[in-house]
PDB file of N, CA and C in Angstrom:
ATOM      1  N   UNK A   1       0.841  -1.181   0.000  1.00  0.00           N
ATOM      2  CA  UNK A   1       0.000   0.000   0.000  1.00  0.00           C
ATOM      3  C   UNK A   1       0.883   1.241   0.000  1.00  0.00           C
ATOM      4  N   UNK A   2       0.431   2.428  -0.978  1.00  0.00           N
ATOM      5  CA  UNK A   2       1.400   3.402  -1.496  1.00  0.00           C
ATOM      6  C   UNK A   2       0.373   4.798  -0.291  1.00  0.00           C
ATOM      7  N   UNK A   3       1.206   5.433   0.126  1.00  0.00           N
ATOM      8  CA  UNK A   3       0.685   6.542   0.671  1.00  0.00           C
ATOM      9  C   UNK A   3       1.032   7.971   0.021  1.00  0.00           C
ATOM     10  N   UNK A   4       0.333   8.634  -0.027  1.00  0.00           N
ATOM     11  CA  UNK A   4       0.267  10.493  -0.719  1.00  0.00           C
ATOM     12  C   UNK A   4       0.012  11.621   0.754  1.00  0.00           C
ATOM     13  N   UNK A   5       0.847  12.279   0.771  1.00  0.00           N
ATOM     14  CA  UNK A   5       0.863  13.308   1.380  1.00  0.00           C
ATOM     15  C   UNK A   5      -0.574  14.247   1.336  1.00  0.00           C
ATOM     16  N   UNK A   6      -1.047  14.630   1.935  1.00  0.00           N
ATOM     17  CA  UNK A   6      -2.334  15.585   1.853  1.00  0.00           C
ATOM     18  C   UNK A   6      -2.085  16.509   1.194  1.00  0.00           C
ATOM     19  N   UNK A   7      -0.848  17.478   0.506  1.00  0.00           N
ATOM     20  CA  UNK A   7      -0.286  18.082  -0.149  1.00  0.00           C
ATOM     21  C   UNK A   7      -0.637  17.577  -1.649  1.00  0.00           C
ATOM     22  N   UNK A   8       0.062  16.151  -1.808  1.00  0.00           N
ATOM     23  CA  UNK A   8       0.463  15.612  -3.351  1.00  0.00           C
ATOM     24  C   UNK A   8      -1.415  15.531  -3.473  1.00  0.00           C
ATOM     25  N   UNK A   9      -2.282  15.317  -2.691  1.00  0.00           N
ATOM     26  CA  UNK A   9      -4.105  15.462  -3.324  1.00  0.00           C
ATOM     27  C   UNK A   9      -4.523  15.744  -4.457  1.00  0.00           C
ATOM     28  N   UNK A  10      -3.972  17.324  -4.933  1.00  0.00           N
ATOM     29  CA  UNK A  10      -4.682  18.178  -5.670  1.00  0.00           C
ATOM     30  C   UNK A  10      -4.050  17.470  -7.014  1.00  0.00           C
ATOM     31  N   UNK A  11      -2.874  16.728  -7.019  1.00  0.00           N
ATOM     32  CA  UNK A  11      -2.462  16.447  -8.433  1.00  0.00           C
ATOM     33  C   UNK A  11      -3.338  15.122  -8.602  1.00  0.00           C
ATOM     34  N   UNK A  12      -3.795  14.762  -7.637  1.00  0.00           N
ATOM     35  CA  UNK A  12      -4.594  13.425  -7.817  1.00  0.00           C
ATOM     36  C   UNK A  12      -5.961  13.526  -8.064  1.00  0.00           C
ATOM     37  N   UNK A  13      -6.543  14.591  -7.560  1.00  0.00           N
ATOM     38  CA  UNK A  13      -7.933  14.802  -7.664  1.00  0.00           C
ATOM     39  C   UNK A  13      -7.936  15.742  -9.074  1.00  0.00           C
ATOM     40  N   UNK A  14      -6.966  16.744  -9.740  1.00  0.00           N
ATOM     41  CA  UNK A  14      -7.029  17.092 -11.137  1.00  0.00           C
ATOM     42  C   UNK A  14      -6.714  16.084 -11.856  1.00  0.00           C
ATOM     43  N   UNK A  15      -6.187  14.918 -12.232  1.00  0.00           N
ATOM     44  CA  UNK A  15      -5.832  14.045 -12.796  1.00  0.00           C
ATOM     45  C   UNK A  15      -6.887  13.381 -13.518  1.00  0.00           C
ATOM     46  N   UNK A  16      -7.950  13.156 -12.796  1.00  0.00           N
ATOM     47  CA  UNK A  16      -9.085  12.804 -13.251  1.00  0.00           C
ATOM     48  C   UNK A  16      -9.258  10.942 -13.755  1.00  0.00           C
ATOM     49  N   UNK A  17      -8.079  10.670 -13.539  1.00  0.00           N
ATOM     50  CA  UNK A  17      -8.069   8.961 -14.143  1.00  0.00           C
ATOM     51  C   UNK A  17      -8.024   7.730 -12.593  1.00  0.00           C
ATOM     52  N   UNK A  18      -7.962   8.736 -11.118  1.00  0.00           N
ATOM     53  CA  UNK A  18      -7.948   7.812 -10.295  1.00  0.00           C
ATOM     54  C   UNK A  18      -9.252   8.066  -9.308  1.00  0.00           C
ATOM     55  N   UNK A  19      -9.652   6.971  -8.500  1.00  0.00           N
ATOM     56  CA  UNK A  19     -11.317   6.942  -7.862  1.00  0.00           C
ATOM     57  C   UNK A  19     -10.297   7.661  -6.714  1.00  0.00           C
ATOM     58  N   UNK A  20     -11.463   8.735  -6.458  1.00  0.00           N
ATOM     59  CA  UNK A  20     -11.085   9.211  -4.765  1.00  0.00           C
ATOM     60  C   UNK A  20     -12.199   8.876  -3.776  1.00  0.00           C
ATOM     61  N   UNK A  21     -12.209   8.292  -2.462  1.00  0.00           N
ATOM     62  CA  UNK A  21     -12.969   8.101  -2.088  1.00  0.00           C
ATOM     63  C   UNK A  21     -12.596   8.469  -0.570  1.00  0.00           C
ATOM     64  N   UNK A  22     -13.710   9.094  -0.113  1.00  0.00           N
ATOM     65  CA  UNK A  22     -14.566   9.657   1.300  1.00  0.00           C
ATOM     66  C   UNK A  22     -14.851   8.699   2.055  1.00  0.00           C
ATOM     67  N   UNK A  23     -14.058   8.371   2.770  1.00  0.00           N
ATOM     68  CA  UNK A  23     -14.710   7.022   4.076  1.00  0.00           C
ATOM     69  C   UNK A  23     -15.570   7.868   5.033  1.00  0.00           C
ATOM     70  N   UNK A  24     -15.845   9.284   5.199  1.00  0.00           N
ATOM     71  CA  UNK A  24     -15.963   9.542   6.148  1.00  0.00           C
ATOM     72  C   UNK A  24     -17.903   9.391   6.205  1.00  0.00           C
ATOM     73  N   UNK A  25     -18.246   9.607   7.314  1.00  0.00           N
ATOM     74  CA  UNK A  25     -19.722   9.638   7.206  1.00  0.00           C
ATOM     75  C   UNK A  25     -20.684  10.818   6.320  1.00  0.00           C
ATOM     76  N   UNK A  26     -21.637  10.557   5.791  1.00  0.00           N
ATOM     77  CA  UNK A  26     -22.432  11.291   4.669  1.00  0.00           C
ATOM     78  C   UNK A  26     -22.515  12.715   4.795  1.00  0.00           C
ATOM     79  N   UNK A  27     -22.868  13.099   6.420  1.00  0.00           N
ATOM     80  CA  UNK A  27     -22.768  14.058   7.181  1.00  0.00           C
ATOM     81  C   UNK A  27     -21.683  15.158   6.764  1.00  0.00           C
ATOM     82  N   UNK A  28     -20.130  14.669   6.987  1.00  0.00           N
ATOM     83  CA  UNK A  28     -18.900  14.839   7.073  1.00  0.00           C
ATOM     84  C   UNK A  28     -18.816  15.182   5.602  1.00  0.00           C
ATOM     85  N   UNK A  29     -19.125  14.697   4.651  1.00  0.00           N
ATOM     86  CA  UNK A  29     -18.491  14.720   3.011  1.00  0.00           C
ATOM     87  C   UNK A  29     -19.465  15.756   2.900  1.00  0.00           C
ATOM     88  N   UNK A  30     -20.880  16.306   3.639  1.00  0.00           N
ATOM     89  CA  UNK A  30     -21.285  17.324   2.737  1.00  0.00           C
ATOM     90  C   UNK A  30     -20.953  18.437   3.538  1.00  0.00           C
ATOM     91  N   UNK A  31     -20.306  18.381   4.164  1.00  0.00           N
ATOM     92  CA  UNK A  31     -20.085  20.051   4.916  1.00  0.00           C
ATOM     93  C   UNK A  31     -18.341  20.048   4.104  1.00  0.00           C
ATOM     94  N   UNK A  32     -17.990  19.193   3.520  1.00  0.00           N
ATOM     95  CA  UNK A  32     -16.641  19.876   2.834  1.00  0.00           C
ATOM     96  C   UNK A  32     -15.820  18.301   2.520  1.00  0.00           C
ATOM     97  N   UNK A  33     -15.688  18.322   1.122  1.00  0.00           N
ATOM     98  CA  UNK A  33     -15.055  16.725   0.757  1.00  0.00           C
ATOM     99  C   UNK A  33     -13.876  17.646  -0.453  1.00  0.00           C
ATOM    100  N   UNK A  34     -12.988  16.258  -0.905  1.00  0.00           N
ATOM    101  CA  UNK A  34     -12.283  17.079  -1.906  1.00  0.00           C
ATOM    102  C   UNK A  34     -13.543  17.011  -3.426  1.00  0.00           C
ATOM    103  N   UNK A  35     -13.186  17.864  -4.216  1.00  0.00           N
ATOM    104  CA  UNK A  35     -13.354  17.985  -5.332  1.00  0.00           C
ATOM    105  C   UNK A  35     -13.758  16.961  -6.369  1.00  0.00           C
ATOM    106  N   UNK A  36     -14.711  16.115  -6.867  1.00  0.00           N
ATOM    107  CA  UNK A  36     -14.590  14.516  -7.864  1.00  0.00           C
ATOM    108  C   UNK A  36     -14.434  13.731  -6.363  1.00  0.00           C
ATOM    109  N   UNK A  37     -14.167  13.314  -5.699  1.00  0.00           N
ATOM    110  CA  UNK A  37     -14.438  12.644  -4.396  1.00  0.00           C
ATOM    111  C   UNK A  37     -16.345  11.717  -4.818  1.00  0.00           C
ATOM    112  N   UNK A  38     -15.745  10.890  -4.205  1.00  0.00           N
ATOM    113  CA  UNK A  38     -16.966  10.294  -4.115  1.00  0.00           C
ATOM    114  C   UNK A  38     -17.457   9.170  -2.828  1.00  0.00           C
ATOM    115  N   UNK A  39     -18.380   9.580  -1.754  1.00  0.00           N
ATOM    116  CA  UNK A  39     -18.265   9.053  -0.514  1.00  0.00           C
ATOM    117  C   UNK A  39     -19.025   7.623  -0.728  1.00  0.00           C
ATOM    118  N   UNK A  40     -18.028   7.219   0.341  1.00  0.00           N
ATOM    119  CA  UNK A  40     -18.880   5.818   0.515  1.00  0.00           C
ATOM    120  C   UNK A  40     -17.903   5.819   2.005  1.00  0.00           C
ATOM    121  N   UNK A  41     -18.957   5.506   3.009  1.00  0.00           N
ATOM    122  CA  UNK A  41     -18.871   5.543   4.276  1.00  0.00           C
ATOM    123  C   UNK A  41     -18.498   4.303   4.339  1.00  0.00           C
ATOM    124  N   UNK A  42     -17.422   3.866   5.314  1.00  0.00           N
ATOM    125  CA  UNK A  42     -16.586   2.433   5.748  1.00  0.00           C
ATOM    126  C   UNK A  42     -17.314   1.444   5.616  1.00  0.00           C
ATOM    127  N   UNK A  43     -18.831   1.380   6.315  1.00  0.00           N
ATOM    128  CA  UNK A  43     -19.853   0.545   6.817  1.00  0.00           C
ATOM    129  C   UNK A  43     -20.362   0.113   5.202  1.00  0.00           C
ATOM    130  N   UNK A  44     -20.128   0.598   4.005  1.00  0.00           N
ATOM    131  CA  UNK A  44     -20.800   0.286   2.854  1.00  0.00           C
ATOM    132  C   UNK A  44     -19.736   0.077   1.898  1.00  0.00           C
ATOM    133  N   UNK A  45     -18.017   0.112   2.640  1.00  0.00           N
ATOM    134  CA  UNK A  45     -17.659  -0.236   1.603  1.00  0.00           C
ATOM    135  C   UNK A  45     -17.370  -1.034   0.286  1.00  0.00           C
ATOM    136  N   UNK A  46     -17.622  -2.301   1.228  1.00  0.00           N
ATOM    137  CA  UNK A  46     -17.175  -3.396   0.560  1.00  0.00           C
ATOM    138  C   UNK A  46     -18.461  -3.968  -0.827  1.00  0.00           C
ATOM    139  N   UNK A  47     -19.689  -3.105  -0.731  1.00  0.00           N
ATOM    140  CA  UNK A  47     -20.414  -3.484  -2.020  1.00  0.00           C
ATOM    141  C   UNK A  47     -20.366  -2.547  -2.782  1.00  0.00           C
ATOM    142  N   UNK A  48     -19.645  -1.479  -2.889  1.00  0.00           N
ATOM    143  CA  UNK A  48     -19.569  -0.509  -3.624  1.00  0.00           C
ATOM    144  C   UNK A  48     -18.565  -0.253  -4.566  1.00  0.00           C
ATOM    145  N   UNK A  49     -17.339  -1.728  -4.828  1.00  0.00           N
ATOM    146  CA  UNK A  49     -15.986  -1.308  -5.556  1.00  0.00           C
ATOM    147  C   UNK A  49     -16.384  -2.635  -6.740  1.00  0.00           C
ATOM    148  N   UNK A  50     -17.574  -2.879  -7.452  1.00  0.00           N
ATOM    149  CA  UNK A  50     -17.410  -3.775  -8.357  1.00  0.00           C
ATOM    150  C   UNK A  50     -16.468  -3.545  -9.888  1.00  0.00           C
ATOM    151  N   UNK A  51     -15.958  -3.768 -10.419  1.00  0.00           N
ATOM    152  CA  UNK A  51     -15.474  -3.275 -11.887  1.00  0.00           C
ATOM    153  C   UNK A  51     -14.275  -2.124 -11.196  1.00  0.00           C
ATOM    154  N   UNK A  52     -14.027  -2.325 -10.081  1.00  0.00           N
ATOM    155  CA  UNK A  52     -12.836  -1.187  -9.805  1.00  0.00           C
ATOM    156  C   UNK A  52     -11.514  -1.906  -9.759  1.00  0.00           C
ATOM    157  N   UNK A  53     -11.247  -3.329  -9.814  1.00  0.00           N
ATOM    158  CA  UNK A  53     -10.039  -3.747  -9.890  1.00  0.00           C
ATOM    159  C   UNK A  53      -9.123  -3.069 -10.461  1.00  0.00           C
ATOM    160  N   UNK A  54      -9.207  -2.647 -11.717  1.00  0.00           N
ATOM    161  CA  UNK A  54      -8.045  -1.915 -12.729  1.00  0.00           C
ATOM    162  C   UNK A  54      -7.687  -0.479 -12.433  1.00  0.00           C
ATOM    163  N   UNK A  55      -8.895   0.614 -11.157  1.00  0.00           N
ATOM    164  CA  UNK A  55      -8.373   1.324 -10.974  1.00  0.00           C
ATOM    165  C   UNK A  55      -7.431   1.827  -9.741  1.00  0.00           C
ATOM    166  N   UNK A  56      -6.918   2.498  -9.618  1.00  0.00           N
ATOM    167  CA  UNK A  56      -6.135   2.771  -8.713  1.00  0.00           C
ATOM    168  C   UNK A  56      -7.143   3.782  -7.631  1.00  0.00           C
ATOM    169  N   UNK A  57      -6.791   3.361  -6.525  1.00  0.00           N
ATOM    170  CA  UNK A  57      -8.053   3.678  -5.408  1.00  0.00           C
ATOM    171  C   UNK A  57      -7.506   4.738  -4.618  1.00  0.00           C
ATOM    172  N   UNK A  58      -8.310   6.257  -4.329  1.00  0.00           N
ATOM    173  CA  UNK A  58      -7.340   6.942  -3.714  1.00  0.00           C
ATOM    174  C   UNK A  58      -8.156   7.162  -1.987  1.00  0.00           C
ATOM    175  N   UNK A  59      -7.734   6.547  -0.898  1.00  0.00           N
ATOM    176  CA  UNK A  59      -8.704   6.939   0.257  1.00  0.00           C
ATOM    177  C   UNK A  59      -8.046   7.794   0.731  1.00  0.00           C
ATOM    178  N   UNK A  60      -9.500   8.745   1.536  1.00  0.00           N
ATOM    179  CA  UNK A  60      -9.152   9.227   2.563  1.00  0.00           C
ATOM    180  C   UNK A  60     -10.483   9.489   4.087  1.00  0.00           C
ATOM    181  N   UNK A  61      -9.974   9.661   5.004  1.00  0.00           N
ATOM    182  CA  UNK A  61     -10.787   9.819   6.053  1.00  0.00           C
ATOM    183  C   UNK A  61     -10.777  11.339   6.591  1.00  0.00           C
ATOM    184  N   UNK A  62     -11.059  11.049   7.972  1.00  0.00           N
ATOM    185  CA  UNK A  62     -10.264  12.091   8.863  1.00  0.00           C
ATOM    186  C   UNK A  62      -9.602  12.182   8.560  1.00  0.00           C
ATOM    187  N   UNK A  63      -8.393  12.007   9.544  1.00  0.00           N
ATOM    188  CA  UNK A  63      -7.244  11.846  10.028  1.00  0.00           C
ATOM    189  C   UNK A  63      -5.898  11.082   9.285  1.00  0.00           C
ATOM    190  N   UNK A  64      -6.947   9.868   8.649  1.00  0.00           N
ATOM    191  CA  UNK A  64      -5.636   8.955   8.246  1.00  0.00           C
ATOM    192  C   UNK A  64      -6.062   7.631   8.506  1.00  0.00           C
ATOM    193  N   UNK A  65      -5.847   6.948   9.832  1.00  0.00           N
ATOM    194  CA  UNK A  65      -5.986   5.881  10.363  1.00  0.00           C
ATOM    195  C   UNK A  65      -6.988   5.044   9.659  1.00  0.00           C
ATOM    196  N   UNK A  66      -7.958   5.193   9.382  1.00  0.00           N
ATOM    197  CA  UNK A  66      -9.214   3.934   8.865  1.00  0.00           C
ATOM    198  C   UNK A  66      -8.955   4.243   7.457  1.00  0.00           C
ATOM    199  N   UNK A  67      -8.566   5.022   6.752  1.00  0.00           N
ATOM    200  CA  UNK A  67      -8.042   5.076   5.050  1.00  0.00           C
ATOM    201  C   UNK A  67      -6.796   3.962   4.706  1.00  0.00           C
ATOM    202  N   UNK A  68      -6.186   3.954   5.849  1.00  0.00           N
ATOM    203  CA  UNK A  68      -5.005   2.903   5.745  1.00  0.00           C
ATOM    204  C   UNK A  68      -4.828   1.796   6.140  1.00  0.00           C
ATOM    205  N   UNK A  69      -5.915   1.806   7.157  1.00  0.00           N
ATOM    206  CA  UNK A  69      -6.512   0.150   7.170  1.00  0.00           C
ATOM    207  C   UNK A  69      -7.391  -0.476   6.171  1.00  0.00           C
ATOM    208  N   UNK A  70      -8.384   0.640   5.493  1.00  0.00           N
ATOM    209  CA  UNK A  70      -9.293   0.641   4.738  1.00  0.00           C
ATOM    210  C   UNK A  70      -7.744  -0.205   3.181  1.00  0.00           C
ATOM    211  N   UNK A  71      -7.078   0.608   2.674  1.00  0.00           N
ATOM    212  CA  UNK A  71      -6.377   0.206   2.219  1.00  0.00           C
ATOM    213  C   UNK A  71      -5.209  -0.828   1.632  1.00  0.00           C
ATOM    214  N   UNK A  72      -4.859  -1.444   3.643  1.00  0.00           N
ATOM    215  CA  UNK A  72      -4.553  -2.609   3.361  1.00  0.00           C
ATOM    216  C   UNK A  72      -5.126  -3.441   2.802  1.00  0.00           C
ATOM    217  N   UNK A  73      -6.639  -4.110   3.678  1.00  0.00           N
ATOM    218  CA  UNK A  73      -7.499  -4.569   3.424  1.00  0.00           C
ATOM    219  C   UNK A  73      -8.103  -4.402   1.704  1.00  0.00           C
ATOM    220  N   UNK A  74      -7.510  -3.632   1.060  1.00  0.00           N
ATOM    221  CA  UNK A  74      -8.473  -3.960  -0.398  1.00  0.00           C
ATOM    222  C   UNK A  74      -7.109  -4.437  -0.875  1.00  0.00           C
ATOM    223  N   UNK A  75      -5.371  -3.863  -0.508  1.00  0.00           N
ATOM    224  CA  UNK A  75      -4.539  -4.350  -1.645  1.00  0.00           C
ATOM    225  C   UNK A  75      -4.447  -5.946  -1.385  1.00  0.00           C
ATOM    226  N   UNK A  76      -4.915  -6.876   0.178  1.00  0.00           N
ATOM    227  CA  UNK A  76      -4.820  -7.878   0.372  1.00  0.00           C
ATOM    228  C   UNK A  76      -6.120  -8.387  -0.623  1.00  0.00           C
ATOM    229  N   UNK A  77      -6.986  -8.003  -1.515  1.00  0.00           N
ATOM    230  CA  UNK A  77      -8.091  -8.649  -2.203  1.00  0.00           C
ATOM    231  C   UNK A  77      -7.279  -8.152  -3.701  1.00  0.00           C
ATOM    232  N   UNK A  78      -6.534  -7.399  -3.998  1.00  0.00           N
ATOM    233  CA  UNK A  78      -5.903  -6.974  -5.225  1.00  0.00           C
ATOM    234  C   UNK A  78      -6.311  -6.024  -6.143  1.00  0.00           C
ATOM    235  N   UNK A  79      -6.606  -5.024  -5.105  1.00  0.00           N
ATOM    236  CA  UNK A  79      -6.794  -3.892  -5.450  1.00  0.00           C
ATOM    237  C   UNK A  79      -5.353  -3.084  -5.424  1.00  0.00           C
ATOM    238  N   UNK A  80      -5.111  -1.871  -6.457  1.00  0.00           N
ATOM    239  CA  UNK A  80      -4.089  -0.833  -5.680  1.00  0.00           C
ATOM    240  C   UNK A  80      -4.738   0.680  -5.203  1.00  0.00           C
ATOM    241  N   UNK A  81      -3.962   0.611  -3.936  1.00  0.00           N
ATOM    242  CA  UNK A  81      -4.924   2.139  -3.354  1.00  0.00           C
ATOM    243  C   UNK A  81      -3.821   2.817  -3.149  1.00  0.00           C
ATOM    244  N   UNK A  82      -4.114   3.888  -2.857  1.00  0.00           N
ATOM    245  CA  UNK A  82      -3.099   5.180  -1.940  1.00  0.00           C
ATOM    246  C   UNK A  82      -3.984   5.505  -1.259  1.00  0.00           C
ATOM    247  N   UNK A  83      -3.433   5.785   0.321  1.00  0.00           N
ATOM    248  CA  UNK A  83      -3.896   6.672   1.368  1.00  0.00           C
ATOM    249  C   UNK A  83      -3.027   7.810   1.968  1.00  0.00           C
ATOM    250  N   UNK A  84      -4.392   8.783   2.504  1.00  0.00           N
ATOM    251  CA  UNK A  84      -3.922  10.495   2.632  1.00  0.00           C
ATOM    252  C   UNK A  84      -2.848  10.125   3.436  1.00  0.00           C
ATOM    253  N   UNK A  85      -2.538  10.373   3.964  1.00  0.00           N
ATOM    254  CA  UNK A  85      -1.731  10.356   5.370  1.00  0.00           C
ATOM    255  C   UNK A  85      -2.259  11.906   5.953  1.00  0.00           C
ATOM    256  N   UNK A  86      -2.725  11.778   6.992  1.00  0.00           N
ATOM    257  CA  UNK A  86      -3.054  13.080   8.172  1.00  0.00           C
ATOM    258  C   UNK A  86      -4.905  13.245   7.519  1.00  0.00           C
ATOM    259  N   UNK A  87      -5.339  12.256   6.697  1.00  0.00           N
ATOM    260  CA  UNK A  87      -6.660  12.728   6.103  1.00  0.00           C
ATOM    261  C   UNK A  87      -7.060  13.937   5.850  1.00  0.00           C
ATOM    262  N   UNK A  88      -8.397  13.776   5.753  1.00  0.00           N
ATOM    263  CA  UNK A  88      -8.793  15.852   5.355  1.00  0.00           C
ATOM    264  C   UNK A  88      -8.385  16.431   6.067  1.00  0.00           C
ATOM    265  N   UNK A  89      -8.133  16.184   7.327  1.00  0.00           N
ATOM    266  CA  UNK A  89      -7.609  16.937   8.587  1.00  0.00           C
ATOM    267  C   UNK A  89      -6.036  17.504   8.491  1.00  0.00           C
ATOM    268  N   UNK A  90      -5.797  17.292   7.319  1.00  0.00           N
ATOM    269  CA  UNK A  90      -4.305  17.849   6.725  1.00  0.00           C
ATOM    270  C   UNK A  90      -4.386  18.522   5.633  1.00  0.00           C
ATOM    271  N   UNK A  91      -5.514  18.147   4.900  1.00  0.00           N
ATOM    272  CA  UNK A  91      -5.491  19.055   3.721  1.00  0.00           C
ATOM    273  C   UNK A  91      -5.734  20.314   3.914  1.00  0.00           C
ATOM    274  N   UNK A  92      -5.471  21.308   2.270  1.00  0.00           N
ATOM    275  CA  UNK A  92      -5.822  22.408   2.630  1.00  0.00           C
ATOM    276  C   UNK A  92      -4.623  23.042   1.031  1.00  0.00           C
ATOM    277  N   UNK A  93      -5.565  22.246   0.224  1.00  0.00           N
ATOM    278  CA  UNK A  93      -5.125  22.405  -0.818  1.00  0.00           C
ATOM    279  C   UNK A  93      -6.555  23.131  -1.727  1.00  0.00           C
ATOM    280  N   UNK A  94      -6.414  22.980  -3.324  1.00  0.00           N
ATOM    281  CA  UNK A  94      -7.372  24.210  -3.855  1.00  0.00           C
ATOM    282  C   UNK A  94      -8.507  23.412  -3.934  1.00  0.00           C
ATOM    283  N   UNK A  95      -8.898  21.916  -3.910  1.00  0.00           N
ATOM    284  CA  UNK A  95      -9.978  21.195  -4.416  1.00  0.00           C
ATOM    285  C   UNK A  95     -10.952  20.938  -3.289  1.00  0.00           C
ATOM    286  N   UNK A  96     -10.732  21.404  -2.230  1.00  0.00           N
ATOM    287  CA  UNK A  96     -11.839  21.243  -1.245  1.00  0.00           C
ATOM    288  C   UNK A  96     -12.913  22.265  -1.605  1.00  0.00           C
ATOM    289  N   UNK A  97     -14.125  21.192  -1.535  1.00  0.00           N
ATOM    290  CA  UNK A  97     -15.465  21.890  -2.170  1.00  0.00           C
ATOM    291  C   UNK A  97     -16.324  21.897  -0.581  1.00  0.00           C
ATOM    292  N   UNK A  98     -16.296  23.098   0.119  1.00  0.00           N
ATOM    293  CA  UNK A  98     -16.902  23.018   1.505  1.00  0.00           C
ATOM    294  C   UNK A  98     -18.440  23.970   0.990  1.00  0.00           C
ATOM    295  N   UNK A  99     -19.468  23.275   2.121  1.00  0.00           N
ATOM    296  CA  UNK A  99     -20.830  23.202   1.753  1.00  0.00           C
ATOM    297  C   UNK A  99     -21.534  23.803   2.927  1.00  0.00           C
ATOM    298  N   UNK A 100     -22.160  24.556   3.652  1.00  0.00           N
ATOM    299  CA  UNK A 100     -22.904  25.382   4.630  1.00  0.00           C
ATOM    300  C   UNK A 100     -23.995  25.018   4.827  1.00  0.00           C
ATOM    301  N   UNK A 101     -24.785  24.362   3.890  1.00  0.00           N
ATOM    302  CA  UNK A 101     -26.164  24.504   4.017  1.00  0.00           C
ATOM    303  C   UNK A 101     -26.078  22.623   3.984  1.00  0.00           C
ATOM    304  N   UNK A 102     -26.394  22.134   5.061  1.00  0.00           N
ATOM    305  CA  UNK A 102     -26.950  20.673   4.930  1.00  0.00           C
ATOM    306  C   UNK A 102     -27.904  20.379   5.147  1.00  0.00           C
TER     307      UNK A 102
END
């Protein structure tokens, strides 16, 4: 499992060819997620990655911690992922799309 700095994000989320995904709860992704992000809360992950083998998986959480467990756990099924390291809680790059009204 490959990890990305909360920094290196924005080249990943303009890139447009890798899945980014929101572990965090539904709540959490609409008051401010990155940019093309697409949530799927921990509790739903595992029926939600069909036909994703070939892509490269980008998580993030909070903090970090459950993106990189989240991570092991798919490269042990043969997936490849990257996780944030420090999660949204580090970012603070241009692609955060934050939301006021929930």
């Amino acid at each position: 499992m490959d990890t990305i700095s909360a920094k290196e994000l924005d080249w990943y989320a303009q890139d447009g060819t890798f899945l980014i995904v929101d572990l965090r709860p539904r709540q959490d992704y609409a008051r401010g997620h990155i940019r093309g992000a697409v949530n799927v809360p921990y509790g739903r992950f595992g029926t939600q990655l069909q036909d994703r083998e070939k892509d490269t998986i980008i998580l993030y959480c909070e903090r970090g911690a459950l993106s990189m467990a989240v991570a092991r756990d798919l490269e042990r099924q043969g997936y490849r992922t990257k996780s944030v390291v420090g999660g949204i809680h580090a970012y603070r790059g241009k692609n955060l799309v934050r939301s006021r009204n929930i």
